[in-house]
Protein backbone atom coordinates (compact mmCIF):
# COMPACT_ATOMS: atom_id res chain seq x y z
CA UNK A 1 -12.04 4.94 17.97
CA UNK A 2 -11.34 5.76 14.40
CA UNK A 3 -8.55 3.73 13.56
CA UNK A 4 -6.97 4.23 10.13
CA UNK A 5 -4.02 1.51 8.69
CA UNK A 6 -1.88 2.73 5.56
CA UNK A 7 -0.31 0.38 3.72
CA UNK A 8 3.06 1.48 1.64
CA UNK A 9 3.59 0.10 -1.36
CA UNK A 10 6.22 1.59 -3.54
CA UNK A 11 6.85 0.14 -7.20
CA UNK A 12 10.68 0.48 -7.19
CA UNK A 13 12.01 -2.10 -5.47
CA UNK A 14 15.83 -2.83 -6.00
CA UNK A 15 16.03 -6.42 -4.41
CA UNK A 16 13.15 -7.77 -5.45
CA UNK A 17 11.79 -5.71 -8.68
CA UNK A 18 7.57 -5.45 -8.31
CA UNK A 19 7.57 -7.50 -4.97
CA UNK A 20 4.12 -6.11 -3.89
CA UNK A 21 2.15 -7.86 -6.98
CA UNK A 22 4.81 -10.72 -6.96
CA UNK A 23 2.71 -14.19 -6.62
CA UNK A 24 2.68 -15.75 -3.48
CA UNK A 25 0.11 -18.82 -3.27
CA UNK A 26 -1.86 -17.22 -6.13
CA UNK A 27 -2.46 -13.57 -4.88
CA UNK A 28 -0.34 -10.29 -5.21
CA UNK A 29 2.39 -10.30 -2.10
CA UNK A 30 0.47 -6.96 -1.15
CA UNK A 31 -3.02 -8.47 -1.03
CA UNK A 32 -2.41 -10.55 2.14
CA UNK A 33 -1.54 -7.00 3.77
CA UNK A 34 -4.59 -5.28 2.59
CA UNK A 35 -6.76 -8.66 3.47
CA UNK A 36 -5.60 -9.36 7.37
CA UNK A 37 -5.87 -4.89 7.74
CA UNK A 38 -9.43 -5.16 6.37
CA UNK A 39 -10.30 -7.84 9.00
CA UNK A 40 -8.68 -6.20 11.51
CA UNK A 41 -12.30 -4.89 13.54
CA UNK A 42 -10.48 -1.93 15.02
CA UNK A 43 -9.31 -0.63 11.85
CA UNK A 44 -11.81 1.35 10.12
CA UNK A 45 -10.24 2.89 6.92
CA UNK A 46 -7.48 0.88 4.94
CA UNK A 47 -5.69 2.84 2.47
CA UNK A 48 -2.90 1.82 0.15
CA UNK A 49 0.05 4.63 -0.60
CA UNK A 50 1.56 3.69 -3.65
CA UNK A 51 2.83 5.40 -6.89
CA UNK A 52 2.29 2.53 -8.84
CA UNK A 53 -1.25 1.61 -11.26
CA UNK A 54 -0.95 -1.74 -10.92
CA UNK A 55 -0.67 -1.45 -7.01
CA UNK A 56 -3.51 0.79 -6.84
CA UNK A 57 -5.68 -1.22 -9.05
CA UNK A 58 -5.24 -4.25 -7.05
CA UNK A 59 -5.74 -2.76 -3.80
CA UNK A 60 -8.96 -0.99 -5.18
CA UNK A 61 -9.64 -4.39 -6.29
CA UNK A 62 -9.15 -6.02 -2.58
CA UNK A 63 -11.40 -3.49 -0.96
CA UNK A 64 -8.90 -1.36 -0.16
CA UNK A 65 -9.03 2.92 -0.45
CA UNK A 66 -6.23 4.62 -2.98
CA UNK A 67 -7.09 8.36 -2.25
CA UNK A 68 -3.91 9.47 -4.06
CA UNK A 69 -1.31 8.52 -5.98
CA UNK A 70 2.07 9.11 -3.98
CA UNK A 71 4.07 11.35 -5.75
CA UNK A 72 7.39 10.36 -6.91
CA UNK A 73 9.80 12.23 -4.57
CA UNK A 74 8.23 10.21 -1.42
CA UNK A 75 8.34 6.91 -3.41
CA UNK A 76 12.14 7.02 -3.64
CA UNK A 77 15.19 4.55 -2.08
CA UNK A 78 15.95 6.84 0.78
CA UNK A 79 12.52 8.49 1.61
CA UNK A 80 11.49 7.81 5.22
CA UNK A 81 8.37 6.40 6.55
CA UNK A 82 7.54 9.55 8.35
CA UNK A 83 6.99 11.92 5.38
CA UNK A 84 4.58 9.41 3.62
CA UNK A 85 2.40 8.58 6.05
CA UNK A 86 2.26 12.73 6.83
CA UNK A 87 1.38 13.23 3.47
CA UNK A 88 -1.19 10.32 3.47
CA UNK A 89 -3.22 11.66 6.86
């Protein structure tokens, strides 16, 4: 089984501005995601969706894969789940 987790990460959180690479016990909030997916041995590709450099620099970082940059019109308030993880497969 090829199992493969995606991870969103957008930059432009409203209630909590850069939440995903907010500190949390001395690691980016997003890291512990990337970390326990990585682990997981049923998972075999772990890839980040973000439209952010920072994001994608730390989840490079943390092993993770950043094929593409999301593009802005599925990184907004009111996009759905459904059309980003479409355009990431």
């Amino acid at each position: 089984m090829n199992i493969c987790a995606v991870i969103l990460a957008r930059s432009g959180s409203k209630s909590i501005p850069k939440k995903n690479i907010k500190p949390l016990y001395g690691k980016p909030l997003i890291e512990y995601s990337i970390k326990y997916s990585l682990k997981c041995p049923l998972v075999a590709h772990t890839i980040v969706s973000t439209d952010s450099d920072e994001i994608a620099e730390i989840a490079r970082n943390c092993g993770a894969e950043v094929p593409f940059m999301r593009p802005g019109d599925l990184a907004q308030d009111d996009t759905q789940d459904y059309p980003v993880f479409s355009y990431a497969l």
